[in-house]
Structures are given as structure tokens and as C-alpha cells.
N, C-alpha and C. Protein backbone atom coordinates (compact mmCIF):
# COMPACT_ATOMS: atom_id res chain seq x y z
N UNK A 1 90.79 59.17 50.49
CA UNK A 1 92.16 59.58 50.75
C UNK A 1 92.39 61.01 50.27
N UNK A 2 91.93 61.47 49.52
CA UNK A 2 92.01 62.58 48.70
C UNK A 2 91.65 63.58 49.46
N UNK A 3 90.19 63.48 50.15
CA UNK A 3 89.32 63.87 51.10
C UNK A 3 90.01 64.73 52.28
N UNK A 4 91.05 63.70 52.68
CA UNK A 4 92.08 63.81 53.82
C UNK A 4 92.70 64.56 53.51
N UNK A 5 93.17 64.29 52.00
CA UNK A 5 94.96 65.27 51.62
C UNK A 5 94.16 66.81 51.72
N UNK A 6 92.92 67.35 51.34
CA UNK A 6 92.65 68.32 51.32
C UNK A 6 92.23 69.05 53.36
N UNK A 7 92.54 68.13 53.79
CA UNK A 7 92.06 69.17 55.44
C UNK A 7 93.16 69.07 56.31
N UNK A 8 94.52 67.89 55.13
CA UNK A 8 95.44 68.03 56.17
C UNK A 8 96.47 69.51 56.41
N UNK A 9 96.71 70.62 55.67
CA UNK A 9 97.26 71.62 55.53
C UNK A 9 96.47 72.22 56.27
N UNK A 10 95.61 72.81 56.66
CA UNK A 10 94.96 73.90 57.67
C UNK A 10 95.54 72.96 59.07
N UNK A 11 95.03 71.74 59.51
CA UNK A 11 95.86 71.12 60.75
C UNK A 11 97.03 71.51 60.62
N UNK A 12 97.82 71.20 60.01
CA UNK A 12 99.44 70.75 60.19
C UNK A 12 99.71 72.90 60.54
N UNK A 13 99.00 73.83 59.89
CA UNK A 13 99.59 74.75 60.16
C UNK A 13 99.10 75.46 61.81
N UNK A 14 97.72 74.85 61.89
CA UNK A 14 97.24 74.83 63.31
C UNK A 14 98.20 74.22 64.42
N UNK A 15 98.60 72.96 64.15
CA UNK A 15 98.96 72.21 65.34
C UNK A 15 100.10 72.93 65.11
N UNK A 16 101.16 73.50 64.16
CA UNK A 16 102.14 74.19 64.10
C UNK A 16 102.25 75.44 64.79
N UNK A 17 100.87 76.41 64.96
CA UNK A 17 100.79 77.45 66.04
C UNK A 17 101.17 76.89 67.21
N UNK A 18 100.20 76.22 67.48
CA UNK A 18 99.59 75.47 68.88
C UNK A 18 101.09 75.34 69.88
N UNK A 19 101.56 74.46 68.77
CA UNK A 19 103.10 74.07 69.37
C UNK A 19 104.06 74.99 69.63
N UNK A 20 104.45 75.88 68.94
CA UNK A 20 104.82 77.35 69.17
C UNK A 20 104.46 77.80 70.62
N UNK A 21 103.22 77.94 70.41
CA UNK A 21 102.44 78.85 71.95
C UNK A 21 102.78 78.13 73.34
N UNK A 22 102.32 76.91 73.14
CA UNK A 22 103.24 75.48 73.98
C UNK A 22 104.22 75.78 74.56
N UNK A 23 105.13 76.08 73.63
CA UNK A 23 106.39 76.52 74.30
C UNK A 23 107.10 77.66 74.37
N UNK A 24 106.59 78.80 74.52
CA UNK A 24 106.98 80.40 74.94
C UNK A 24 106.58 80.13 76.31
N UNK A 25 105.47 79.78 77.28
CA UNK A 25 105.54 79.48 78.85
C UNK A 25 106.79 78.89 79.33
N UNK A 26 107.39 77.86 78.64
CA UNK A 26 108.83 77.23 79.22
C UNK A 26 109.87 77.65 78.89
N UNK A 27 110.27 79.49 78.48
CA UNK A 27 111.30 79.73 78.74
C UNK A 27 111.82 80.34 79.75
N UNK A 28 112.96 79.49 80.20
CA UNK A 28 113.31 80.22 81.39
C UNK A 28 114.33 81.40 81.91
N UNK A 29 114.62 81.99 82.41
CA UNK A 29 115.19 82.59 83.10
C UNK A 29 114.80 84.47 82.11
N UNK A 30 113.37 83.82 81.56
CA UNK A 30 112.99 85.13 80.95
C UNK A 30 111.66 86.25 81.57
N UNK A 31 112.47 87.32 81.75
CA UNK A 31 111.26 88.13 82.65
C UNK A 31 109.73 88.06 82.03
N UNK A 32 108.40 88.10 82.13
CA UNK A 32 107.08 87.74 82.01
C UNK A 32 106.98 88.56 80.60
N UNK A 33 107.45 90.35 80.83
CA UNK A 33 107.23 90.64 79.87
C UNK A 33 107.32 90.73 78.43
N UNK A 34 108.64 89.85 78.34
CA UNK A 34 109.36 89.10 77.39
C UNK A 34 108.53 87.97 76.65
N UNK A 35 107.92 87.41 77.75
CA UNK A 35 107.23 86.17 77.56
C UNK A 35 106.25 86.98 76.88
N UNK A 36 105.22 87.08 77.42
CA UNK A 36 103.84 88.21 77.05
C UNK A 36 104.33 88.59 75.89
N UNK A 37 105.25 89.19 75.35
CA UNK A 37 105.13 89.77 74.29
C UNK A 37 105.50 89.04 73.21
N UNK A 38 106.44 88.15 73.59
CA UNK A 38 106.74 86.27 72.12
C UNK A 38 105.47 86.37 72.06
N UNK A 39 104.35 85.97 73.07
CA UNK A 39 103.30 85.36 72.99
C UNK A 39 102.42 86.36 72.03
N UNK A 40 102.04 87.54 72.38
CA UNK A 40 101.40 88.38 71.73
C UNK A 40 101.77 88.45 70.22
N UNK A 41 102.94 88.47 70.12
CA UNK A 41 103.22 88.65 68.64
C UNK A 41 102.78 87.84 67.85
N UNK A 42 102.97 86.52 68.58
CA UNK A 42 102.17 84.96 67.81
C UNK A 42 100.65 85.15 67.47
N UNK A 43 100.03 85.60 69.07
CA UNK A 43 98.84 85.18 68.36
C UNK A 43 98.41 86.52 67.67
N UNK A 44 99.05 87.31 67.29
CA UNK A 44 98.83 88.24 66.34
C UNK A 44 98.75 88.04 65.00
N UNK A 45 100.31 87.08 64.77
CA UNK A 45 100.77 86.66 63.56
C UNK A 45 99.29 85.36 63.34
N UNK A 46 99.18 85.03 64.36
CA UNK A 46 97.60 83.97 64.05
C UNK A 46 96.65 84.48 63.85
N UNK A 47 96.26 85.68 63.98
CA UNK A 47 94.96 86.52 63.85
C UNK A 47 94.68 86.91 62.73
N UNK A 48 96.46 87.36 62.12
CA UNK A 48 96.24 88.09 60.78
C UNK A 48 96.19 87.21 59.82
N UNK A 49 96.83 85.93 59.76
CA UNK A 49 97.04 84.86 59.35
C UNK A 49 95.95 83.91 58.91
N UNK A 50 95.03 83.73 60.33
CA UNK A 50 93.81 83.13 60.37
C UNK A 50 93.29 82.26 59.21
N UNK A 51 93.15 82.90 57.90
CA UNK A 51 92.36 81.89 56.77
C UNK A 51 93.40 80.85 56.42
N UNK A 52 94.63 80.58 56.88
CA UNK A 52 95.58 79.83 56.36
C UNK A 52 94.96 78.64 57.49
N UNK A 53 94.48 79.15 58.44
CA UNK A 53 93.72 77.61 59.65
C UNK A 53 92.96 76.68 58.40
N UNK A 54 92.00 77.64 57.64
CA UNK A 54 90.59 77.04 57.06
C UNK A 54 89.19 76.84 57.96
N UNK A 55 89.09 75.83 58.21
CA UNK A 55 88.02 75.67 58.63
C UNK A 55 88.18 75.44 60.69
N UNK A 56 90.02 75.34 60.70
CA UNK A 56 90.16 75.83 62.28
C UNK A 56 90.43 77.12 62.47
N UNK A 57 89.98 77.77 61.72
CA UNK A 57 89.94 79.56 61.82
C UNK A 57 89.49 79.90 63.42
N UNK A 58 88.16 79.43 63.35
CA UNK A 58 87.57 79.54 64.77
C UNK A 58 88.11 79.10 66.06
N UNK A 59 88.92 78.17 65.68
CA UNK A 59 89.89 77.75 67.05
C UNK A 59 90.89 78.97 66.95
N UNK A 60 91.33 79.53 66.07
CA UNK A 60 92.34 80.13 66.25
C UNK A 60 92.39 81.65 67.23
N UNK A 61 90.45 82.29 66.46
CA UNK A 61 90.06 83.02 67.03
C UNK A 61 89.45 82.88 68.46
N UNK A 62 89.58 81.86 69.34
CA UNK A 62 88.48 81.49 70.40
C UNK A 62 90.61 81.76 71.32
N UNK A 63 91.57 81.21 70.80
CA UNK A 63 92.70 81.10 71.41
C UNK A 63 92.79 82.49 71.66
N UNK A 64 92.71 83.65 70.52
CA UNK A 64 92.85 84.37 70.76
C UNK A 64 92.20 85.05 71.99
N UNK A 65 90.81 84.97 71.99
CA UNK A 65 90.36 85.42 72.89
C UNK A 65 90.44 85.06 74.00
N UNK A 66 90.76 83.82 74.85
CA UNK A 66 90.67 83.36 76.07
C UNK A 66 92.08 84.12 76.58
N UNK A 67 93.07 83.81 75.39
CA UNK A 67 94.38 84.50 75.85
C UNK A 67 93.99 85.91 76.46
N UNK A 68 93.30 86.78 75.61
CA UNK A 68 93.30 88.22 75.98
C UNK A 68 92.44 88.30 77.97
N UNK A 69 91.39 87.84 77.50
CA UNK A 69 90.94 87.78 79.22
C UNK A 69 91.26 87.35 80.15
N UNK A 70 92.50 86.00 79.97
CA UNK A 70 93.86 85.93 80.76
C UNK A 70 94.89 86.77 81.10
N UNK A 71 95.22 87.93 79.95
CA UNK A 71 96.41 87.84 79.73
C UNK A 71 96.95 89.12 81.33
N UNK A 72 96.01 89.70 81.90
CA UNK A 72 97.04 90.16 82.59
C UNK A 72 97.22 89.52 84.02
N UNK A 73 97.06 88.16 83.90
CA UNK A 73 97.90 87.39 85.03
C UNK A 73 98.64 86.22 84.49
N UNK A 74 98.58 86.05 83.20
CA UNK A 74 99.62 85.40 82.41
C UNK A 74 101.04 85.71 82.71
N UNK A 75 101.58 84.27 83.09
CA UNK A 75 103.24 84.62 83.45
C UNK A 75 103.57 85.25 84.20
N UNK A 76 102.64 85.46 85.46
CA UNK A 76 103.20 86.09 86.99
C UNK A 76 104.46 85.38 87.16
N UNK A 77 104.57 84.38 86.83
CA UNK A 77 105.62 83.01 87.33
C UNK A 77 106.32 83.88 86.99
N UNK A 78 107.12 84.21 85.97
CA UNK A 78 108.00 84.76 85.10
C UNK A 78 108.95 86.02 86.13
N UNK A 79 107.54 86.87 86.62
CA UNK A 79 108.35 88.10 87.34
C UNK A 79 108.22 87.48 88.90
N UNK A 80 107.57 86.95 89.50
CA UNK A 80 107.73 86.37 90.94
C UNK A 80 108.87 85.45 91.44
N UNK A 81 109.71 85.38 92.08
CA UNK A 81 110.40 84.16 92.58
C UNK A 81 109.81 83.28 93.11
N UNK A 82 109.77 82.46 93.26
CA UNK A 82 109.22 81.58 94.51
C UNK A 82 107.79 80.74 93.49
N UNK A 83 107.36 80.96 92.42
CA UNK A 83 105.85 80.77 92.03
C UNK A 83 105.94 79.59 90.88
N UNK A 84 105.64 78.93 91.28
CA UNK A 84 105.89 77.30 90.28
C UNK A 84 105.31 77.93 89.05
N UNK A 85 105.79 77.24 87.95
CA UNK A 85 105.62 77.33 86.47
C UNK A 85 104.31 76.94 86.22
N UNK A 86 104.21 75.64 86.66
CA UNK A 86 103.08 74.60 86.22
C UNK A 86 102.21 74.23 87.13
N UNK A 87 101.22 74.02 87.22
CA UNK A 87 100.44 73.57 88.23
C UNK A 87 100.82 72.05 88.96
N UNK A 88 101.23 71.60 87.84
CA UNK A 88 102.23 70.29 88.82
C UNK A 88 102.59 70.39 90.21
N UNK A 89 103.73 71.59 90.28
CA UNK A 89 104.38 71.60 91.52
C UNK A 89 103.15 71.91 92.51
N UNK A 90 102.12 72.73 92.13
CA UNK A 90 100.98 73.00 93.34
C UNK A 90 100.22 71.54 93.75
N UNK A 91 99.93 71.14 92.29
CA UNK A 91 99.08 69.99 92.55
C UNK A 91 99.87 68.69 93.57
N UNK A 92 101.21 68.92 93.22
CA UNK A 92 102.02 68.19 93.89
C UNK A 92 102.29 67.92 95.54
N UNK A 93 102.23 69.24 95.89
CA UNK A 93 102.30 69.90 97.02
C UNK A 93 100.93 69.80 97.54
N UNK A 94 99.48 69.69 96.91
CA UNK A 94 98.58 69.70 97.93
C UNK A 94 98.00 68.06 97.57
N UNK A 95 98.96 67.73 97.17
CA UNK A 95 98.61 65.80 97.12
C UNK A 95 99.75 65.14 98.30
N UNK A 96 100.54 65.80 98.50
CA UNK A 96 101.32 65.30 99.35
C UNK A 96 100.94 65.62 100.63
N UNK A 97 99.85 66.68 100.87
CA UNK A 97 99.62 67.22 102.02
C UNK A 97 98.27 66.15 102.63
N UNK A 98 97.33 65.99 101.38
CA UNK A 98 96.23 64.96 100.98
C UNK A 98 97.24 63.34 101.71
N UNK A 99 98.00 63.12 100.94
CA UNK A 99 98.73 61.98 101.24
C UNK A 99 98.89 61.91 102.93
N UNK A 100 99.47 63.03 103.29
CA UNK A 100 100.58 62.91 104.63
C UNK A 100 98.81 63.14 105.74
N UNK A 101 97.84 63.52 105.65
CA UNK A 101 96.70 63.56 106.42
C UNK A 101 95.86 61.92 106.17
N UNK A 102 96.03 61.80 105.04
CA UNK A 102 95.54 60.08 105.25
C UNK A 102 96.24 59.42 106.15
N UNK A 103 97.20 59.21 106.13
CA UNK A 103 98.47 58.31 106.56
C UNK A 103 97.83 58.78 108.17
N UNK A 104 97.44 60.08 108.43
CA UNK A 104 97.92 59.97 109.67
C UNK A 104 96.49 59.83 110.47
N UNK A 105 95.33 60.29 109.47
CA UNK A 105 93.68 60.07 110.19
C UNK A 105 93.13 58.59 109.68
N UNK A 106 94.17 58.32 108.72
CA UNK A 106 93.21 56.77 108.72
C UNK A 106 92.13 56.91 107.32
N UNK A 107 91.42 58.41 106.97
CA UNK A 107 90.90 59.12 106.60
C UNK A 107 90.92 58.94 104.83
N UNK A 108 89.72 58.78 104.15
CA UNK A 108 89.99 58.22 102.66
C UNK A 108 89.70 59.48 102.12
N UNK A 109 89.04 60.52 102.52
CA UNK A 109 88.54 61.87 101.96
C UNK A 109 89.30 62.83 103.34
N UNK A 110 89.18 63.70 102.66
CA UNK A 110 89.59 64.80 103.14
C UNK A 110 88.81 65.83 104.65
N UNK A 111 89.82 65.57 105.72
CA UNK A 111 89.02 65.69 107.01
C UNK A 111 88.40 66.66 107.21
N UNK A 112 87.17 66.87 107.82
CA UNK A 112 86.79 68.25 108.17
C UNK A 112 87.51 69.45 108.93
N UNK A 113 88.35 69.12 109.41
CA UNK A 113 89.55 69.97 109.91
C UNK A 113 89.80 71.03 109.23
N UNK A 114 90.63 70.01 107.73
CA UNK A 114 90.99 70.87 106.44
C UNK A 114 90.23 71.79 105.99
N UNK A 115 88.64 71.60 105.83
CA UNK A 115 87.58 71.89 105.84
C UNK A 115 87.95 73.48 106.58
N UNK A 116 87.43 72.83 107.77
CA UNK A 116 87.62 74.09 108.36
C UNK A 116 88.82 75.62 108.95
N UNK A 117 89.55 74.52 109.24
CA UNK A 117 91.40 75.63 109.71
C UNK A 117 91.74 75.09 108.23
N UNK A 118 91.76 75.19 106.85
CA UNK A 118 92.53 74.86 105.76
C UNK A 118 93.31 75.66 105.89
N UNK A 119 93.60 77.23 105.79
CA UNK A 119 94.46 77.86 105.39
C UNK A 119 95.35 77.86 106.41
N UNK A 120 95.28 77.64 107.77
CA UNK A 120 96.16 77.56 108.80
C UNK A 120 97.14 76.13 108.61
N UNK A 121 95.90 74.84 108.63
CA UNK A 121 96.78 73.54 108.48
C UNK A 121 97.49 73.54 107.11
N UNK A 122 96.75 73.78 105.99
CA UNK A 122 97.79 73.56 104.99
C UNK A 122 99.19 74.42 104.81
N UNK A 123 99.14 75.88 105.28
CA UNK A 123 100.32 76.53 105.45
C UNK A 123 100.98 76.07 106.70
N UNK A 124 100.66 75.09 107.12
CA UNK A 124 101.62 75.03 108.52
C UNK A 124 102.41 73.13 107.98
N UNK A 125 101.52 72.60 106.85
CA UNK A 125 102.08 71.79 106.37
C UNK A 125 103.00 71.69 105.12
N UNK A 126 102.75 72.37 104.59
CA UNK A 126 103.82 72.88 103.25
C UNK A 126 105.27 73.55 104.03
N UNK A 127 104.86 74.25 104.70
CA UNK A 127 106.34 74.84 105.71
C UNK A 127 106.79 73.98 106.19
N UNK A 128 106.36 73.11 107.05
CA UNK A 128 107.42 71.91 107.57
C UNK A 128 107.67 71.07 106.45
N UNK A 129 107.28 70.81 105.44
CA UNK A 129 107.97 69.80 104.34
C UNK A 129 109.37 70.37 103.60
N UNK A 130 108.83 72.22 103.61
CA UNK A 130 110.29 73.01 102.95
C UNK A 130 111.19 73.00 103.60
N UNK A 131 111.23 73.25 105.01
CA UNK A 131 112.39 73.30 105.76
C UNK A 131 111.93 73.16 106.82
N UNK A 132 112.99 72.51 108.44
CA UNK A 132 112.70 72.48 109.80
C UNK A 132 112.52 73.89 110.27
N UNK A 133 111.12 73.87 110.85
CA UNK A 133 110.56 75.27 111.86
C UNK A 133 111.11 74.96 113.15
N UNK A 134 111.92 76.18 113.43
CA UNK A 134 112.87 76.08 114.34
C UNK A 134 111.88 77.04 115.94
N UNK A 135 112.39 76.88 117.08
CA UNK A 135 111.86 77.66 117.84
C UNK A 135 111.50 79.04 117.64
N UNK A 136 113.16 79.64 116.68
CA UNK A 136 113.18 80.97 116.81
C UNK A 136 112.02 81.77 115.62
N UNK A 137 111.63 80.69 114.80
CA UNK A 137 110.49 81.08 113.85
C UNK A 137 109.38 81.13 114.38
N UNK A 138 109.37 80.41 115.71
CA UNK A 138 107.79 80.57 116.03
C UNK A 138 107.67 81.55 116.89
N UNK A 139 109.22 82.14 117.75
CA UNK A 139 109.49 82.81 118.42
C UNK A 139 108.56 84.32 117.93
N UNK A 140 109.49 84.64 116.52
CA UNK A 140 109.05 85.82 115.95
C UNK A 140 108.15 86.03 114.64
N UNK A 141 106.68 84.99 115.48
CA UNK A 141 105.48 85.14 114.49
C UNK A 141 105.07 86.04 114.76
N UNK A 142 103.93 86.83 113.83
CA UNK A 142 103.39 87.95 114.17
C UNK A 142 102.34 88.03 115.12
N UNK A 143 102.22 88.42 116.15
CA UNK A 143 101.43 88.22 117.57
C UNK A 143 100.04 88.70 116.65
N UNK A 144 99.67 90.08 116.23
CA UNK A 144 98.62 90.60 116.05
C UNK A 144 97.69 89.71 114.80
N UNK A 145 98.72 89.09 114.05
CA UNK A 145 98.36 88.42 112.70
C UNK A 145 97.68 86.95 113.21
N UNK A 146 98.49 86.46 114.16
CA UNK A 146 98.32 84.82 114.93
C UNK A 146 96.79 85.72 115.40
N UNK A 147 96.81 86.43 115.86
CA UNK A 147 95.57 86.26 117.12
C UNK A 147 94.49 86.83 116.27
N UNK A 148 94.22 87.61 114.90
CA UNK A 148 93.51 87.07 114.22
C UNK A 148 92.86 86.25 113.38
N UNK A 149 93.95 85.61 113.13
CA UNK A 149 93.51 84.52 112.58
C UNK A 149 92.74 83.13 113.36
N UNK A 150 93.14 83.37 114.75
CA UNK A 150 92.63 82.66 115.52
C UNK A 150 90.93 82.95 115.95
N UNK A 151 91.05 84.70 116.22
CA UNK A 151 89.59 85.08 115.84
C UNK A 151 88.76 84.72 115.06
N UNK A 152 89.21 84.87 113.48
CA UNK A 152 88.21 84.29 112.39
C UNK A 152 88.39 82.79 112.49
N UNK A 153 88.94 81.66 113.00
CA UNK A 153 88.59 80.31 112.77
C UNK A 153 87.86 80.12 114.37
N UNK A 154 87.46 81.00 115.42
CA UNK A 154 87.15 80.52 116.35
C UNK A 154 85.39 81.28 115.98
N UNK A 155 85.28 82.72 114.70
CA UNK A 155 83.96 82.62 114.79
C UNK A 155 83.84 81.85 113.85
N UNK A 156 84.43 81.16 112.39
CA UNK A 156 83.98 80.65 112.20
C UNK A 156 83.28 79.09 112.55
N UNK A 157 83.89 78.74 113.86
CA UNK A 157 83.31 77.56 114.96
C UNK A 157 82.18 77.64 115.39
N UNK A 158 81.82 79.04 116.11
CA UNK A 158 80.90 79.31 116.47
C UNK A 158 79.80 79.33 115.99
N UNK A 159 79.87 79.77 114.02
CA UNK A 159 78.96 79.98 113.49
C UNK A 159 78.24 78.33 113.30
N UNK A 160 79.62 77.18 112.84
CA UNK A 160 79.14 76.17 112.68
C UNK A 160 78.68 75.70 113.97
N UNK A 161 78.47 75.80 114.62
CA UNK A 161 78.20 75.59 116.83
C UNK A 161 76.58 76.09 116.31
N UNK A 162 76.34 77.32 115.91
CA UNK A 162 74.66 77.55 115.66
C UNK A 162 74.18 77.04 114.97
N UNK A 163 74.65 77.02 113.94
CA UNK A 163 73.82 76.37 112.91
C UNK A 163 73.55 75.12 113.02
N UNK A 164 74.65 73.99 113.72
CA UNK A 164 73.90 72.62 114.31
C UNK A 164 72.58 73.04 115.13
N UNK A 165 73.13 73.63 116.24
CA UNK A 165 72.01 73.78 117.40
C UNK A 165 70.82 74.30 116.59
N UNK A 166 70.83 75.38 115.24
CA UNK A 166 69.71 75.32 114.98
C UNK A 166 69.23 74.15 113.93
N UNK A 167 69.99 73.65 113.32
CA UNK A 167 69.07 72.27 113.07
C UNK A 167 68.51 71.08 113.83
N UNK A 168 68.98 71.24 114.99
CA UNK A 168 68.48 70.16 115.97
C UNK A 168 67.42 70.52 116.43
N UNK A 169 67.37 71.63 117.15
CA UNK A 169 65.95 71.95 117.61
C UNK A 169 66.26 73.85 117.21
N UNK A 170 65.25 73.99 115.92
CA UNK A 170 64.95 75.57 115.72
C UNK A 170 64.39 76.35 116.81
N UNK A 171 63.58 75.25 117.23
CA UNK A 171 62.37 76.34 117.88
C UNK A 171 63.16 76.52 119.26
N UNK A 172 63.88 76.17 120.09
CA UNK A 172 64.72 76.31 121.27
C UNK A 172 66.02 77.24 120.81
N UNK A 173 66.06 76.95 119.76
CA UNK A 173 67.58 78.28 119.31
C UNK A 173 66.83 79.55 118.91
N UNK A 174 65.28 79.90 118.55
CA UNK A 174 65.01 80.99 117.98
C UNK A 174 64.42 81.38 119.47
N UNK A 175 63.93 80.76 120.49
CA UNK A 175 63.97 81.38 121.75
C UNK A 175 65.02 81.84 122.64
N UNK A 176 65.93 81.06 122.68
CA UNK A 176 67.11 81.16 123.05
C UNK A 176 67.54 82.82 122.52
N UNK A 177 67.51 83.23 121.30
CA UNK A 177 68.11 84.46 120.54
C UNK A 177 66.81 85.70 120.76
N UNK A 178 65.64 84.96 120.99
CA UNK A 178 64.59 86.13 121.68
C UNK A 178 64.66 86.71 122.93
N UNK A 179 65.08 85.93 123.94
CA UNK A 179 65.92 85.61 125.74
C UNK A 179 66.93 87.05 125.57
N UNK A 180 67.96 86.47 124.17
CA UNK A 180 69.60 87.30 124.56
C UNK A 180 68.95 88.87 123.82
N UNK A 181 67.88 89.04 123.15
CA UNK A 181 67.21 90.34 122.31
C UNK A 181 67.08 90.88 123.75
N UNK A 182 65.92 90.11 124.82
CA UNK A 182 65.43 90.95 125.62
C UNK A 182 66.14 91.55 126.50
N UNK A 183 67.05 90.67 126.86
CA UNK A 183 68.43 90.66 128.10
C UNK A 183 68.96 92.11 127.38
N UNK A 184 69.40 92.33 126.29
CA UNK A 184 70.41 93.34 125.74
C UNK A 184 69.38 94.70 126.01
N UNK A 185 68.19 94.51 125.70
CA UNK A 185 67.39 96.03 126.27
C UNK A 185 67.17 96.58 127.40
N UNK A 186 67.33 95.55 128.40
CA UNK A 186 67.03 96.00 129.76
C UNK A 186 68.08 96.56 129.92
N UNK A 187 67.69 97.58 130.83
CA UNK A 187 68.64 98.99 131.34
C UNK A 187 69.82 98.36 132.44
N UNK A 188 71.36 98.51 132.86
CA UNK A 188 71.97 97.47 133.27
C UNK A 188 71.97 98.10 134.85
């Protein structure tokens, strides 16, 4: 018991940081750099502080450091509108998207579709859950933006289109690409 009474004071002043740091991310309606800098001051006041951990000194210093190689995308939330706090709301949002594609392929894992058009299907599914897409939104999409993006998911088709054909039969796809070599040199 004694044993205990001596390692419980370095915890209690640890978990006492910890809890602190915990909660400078959940204040709200405070700009990032506000935040960033509660935060900085703490783990400053923990740095200088440090031998009062004891033997969680090293946690204190490892916090410090992960913070620093975070810290300049720490609390984007803070200055962005629109950017969830917590990963909840994301995780939320791409479980409901997970959810609403089972329901509708039957599908226990995640379809190759997603796989492939993800960034098209999942932004075209998060938008219809926020609000009804009306004609006049699709009216005034960006023509040049749509029709690349359609480019890169139609080579990336293509690419997956070769790469079957060359696992099925190599030796007919590496002739096939010797054929289109020779075709391209002849004079037209």
C-alpha cells in the first residue's frame, strides 16, 4: 500500500495535464489561434514542469513532441467553417454512406465502384443527405471540372481494362502493344 501512496502523485499530476489538454480542442466559438496558443502554453508549463510527472516524465516529453509535428494543422476546425471538430461527424458521415450502399447492393463490404469512382460517388452522396440537389445545381456545374473528372475515372478504367487483359493472357497483350509500336511508325 505504501508502494502505491508513493507513484500516486506523479499520476494524479499527469492525468491532471492530460485532462487540461482534453479540453482546450472543445472550446468553442474560439478562433484556432487562441486555441494553439492555451495549448502551447500548457505543454510548455509541462515541459518546464516535467520532474513533477516522475517517472511519467517521458510521456510528458513524447506529448510534447507529437504535438509539435502536428501542430501546424492542429485546429484548422477552429479557423474553417464548415470542418467537424471530431472525427465522429466524418466517421459518421462515411458510415452512413457505408450503411446507405449496403442497403442498396445487398453488399457486406464495400463495392468496387467505391473503389473505383470514390471521390465522385461519395461526394455525390454526402450532398444529397445535406440538402435536395435541385436541377438548377446541376444546371450550373462546372462543365470543364465534370469533364475532367470524367477523363481521369475513364483512364483510370482503362488502365484497370489492361491490366486484366494482361493477366489473362500476357503474351497476346505484349503483342497486341508490339502491333500498335509498329502501326505508330509507319509513315501515314
Amino acid at each position: 500500500m505504501a508502494a502505491a501512496a508513493e507513484l500516486w502523485p506523479p499520476v494524479r499530476v499527469a492525468f491532471g495535464w492530460g485532462h487540461r489538454a482534453a479540453h482546450v480542442p472543445g472550446l468553442e466559438d474560439v478562433p484556432g489561434a487562441d486555441v494553439r496558443r492555451r495549448l502551447g502554453g500548457l505543454i510548455g508549463a509541462r515541459t518546464r514542469h516535467r520532474e513533477l510527472a516522475g517517472d511519467l516524465a517521458g510521456a510528458v516529453d513524447h506529448f510534447a513532441q507529437v504535438s509539435r509535428s502536428y501542430w501546424p494543422g492542429l485546429f484548422a476546425c477552429h479557423d474553417t467553417a464548415d470542418v467537424p471538430r471530431t472525427n465522429n461527424d466524418l466517421e459518421q458521415a462515411f458510415g452512413s454512406h457505408r450503411h446507405h450502399e449496403r442497403r442498396a447492393s445487398g453488399r457486406k463490404g464495400a463495392s468496387p465502384s467505391l473503389v473505383r469512382r470514390g471521390s465522385a460517388k461519395l461526394m455525390a452522396g454526402l450532398a444529397t443527405r445535406t440538402r435536395e440537389v435541385t436541377a438548377d445545381d446541376l444546371a450550373g456545374a462546372d462543365r470543364p471540372r465534370w469533364r475532367q473528372l470524367r477523363a481521369e475515372l475513364d483512364e483510370r478504367r482503362r488502365r484497370r481494362t489492361d491490366r486484366r487483359r494482361f493477366r489473362q493472357d500476357p503474351e497476346a497483350y505484349l503483342n497486341g502493344l508490339e502491333i500498335k509500336l509498329h502501326q505508330s511508325r509507319l509513315p501515314a
